[in-house]
N, C-alpha and C. Protein backbone atom coordinates (compact mmCIF):
# COMPACT_ATOMS: atom_id res chain seq x y z
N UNK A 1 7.20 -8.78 17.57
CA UNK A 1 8.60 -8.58 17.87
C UNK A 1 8.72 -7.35 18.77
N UNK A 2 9.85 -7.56 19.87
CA UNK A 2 9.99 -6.64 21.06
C UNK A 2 10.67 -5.84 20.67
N UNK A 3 10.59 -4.28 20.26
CA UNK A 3 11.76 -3.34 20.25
C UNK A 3 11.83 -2.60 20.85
N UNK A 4 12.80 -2.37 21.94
CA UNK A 4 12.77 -1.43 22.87
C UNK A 4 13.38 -0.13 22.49
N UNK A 5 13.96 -0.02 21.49
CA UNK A 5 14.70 0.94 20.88
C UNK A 5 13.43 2.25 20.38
N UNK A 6 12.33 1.44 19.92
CA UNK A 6 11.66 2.28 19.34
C UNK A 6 10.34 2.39 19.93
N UNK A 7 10.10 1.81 21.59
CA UNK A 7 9.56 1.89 22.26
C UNK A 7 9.41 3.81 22.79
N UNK A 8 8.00 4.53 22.81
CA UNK A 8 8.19 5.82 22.89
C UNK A 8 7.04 6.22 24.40
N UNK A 9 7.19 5.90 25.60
CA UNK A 9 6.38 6.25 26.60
C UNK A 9 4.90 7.33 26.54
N UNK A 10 4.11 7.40 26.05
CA UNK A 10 3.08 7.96 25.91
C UNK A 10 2.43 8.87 27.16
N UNK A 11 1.93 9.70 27.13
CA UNK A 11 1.05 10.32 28.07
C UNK A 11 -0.17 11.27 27.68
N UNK A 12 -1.00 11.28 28.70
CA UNK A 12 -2.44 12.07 28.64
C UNK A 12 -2.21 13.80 28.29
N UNK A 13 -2.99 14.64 28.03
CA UNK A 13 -3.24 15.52 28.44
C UNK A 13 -3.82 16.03 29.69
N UNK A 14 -2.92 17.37 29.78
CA UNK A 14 -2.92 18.27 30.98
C UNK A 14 -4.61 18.37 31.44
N UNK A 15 -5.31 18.26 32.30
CA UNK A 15 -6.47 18.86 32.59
C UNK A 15 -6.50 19.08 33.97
N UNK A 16 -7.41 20.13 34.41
CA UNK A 16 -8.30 20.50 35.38
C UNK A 16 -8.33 19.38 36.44
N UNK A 17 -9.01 18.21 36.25
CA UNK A 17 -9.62 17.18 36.97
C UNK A 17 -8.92 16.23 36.20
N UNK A 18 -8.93 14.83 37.14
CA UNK A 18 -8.49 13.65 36.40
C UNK A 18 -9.15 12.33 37.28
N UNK A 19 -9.79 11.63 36.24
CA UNK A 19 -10.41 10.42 36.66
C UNK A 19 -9.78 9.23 37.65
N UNK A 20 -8.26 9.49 37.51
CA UNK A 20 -7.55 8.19 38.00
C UNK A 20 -6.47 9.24 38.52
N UNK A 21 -5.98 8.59 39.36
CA UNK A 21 -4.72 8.55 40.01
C UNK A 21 -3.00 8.70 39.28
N UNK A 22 -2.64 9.95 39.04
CA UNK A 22 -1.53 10.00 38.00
C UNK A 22 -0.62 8.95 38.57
N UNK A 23 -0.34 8.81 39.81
CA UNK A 23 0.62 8.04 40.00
C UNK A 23 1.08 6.75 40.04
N UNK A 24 2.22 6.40 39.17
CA UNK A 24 2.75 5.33 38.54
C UNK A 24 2.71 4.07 39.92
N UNK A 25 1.73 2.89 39.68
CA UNK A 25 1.88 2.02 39.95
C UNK A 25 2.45 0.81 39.27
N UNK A 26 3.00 -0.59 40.56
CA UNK A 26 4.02 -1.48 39.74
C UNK A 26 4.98 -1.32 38.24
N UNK A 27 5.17 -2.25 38.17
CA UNK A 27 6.62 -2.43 37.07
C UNK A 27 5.97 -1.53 35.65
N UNK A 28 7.23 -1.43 35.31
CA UNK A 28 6.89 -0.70 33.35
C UNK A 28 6.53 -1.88 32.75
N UNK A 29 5.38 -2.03 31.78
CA UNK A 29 5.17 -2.69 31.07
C UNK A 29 5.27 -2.21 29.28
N UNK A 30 5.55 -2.83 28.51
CA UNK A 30 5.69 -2.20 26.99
C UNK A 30 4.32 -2.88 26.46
N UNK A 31 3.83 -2.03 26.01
CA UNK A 31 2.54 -2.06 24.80
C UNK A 31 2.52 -1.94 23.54
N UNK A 32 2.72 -2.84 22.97
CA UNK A 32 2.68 -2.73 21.29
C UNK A 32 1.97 -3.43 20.87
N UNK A 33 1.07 -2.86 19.91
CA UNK A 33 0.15 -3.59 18.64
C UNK A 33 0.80 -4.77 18.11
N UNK A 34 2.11 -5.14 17.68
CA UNK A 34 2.59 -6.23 17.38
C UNK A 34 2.91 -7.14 17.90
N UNK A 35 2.96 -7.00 19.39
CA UNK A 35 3.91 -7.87 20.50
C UNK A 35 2.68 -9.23 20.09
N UNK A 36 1.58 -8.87 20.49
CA UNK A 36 0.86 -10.57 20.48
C UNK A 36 -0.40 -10.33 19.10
N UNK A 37 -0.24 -9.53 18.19
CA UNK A 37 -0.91 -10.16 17.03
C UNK A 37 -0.56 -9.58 15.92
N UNK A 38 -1.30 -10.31 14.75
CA UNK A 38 -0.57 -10.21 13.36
C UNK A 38 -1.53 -9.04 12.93
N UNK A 39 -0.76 -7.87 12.62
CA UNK A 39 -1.05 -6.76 11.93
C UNK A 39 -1.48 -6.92 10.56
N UNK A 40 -2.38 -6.60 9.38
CA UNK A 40 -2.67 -6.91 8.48
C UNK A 40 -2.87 -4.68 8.10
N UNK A 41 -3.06 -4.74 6.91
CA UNK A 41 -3.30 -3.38 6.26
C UNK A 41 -3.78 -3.55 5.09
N UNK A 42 -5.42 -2.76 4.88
CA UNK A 42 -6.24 -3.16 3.44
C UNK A 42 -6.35 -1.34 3.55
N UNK A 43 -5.91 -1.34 2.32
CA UNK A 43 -5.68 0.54 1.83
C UNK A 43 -6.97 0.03 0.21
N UNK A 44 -7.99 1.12 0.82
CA UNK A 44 -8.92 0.92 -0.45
C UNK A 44 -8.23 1.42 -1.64
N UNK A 45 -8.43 1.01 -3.34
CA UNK A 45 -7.77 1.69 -4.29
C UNK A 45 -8.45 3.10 -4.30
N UNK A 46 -9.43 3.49 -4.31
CA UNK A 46 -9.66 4.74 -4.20
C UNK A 46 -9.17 5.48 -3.70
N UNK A 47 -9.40 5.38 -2.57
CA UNK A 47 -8.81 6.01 -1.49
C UNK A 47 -6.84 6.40 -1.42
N UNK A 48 -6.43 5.23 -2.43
CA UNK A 48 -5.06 5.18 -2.38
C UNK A 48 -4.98 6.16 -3.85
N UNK A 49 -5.74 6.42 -4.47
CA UNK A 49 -5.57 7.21 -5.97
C UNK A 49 -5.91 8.81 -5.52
N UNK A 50 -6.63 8.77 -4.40
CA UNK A 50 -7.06 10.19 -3.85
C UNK A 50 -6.14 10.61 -3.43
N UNK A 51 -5.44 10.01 -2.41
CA UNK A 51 -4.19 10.52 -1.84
C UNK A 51 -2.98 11.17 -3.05
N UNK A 52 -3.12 10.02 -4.04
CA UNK A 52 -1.80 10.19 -5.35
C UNK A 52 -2.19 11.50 -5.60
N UNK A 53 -3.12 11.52 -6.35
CA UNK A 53 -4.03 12.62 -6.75
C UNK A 53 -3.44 14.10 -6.52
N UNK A 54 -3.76 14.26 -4.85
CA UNK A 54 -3.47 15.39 -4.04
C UNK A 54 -1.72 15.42 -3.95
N UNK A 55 -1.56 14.45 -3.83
CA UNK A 55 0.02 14.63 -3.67
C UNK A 55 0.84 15.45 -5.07
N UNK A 56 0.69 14.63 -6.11
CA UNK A 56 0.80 15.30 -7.67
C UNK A 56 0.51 17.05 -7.44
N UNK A 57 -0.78 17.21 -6.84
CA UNK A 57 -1.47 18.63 -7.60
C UNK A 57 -0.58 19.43 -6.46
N UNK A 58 -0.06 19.08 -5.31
CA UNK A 58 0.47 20.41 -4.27
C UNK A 58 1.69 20.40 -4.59
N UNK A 59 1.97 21.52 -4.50
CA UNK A 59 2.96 22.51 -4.88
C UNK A 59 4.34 21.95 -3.89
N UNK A 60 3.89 21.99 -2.86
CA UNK A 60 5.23 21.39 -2.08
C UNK A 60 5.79 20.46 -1.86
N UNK A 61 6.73 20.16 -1.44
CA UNK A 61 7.41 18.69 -1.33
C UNK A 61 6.71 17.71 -0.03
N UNK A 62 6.17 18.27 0.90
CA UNK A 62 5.48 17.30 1.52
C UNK A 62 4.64 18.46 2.34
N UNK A 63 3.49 17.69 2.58
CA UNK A 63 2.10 17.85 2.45
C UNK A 63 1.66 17.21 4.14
N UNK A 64 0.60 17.69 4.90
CA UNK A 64 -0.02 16.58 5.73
C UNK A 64 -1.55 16.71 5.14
N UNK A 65 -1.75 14.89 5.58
CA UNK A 65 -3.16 14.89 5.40
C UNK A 65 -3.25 13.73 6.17
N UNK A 66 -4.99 12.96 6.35
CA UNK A 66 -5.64 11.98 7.37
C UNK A 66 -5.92 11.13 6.52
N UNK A 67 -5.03 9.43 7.01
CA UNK A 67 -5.92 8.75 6.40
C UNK A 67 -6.44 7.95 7.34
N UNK A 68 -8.03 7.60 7.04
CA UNK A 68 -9.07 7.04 7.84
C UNK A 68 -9.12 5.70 7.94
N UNK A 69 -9.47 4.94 9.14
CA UNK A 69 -10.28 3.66 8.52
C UNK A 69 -10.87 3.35 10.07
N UNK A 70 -10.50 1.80 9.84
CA UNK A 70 -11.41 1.23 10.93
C UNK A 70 -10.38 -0.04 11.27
N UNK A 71 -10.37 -0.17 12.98
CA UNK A 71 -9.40 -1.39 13.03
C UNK A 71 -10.56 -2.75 13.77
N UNK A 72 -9.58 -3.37 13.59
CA UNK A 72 -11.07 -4.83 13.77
C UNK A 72 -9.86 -5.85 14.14
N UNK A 73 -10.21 -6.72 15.32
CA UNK A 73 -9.75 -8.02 16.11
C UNK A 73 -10.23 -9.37 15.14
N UNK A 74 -9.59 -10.13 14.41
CA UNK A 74 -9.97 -11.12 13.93
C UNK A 74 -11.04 -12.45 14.85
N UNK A 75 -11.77 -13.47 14.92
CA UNK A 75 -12.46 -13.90 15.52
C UNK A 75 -12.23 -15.18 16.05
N UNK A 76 -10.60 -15.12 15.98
CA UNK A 76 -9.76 -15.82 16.59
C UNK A 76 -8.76 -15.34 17.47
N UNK A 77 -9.26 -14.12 17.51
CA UNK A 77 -8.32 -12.98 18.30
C UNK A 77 -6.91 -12.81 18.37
N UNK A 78 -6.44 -13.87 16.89
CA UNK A 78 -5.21 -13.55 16.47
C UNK A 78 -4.28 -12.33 15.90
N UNK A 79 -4.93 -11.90 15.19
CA UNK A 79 -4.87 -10.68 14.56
C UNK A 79 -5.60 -9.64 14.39
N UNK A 80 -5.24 -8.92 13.66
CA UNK A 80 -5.85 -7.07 14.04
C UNK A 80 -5.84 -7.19 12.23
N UNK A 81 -6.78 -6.14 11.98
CA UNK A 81 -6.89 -5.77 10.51
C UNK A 81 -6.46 -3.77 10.48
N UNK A 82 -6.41 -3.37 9.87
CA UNK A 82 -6.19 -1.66 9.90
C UNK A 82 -6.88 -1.39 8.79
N UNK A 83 -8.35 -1.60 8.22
CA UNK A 83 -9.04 -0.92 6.99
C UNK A 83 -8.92 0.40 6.77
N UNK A 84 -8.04 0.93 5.48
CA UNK A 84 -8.05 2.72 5.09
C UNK A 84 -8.68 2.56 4.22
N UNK A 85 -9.88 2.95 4.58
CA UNK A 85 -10.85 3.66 3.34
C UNK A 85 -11.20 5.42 2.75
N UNK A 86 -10.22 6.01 4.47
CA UNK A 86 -10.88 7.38 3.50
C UNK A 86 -10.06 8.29 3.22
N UNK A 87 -9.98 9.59 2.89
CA UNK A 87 -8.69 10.56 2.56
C UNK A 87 -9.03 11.78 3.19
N UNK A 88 -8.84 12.50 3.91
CA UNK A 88 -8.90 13.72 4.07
C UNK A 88 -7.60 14.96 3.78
N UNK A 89 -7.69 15.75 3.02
CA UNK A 89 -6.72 16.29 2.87
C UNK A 89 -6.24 17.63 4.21
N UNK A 90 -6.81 17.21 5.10
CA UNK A 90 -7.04 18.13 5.94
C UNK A 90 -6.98 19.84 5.76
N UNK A 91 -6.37 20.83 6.46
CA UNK A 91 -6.62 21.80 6.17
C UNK A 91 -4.76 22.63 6.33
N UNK A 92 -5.13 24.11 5.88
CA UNK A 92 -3.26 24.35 5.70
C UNK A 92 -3.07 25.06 6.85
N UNK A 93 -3.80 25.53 7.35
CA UNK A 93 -4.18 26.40 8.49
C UNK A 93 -4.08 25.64 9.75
């Protein structure tokens, strides 16, 4: 599904040198993970009790941390998978 509403234009970082040519060739195109396949999400239980875990024990009302995985093209190239297997609580600093 197309939403242009929540469509957010992305860009690179600033550097020194640049491999390609900044400048915008032909029409805008929109890129979304959903436009042509079915999104799926497998959150390991561990991994989902680690997070609880940390959330419970900190003191504040909200917290950042990383969660990990691995994304994978089905072999019908219909869909996309999003595996979270890991937790990092990252750092406060």
């Amino acid at each position: 599904r197309f939403v242009p509403e929540r469509m957010v234009p992305f860009s690179f970082p600033l550097s020194k040198c640049a491999l390609w040519d900044p400048v915008p060739m032909g029409d805008v195109i929109g890129s979304h993970i959903t436009y042509y396949r079915n999104p799926k999400i497998s959150l390991m239980e561990k991994t989902l009790r680690l997070t609880y875990r940390h959330a419970k024990q900190n003191e504040k009302r909200s917290f950042s941390c990383f969660l990990l995985g691995t994304l994978a093209v089905d072999e019908a190239g219909e869909g996309i998978t999003l595996t979270i297997d890991r937790f990092d609580p990252g750092r406060e600093v």
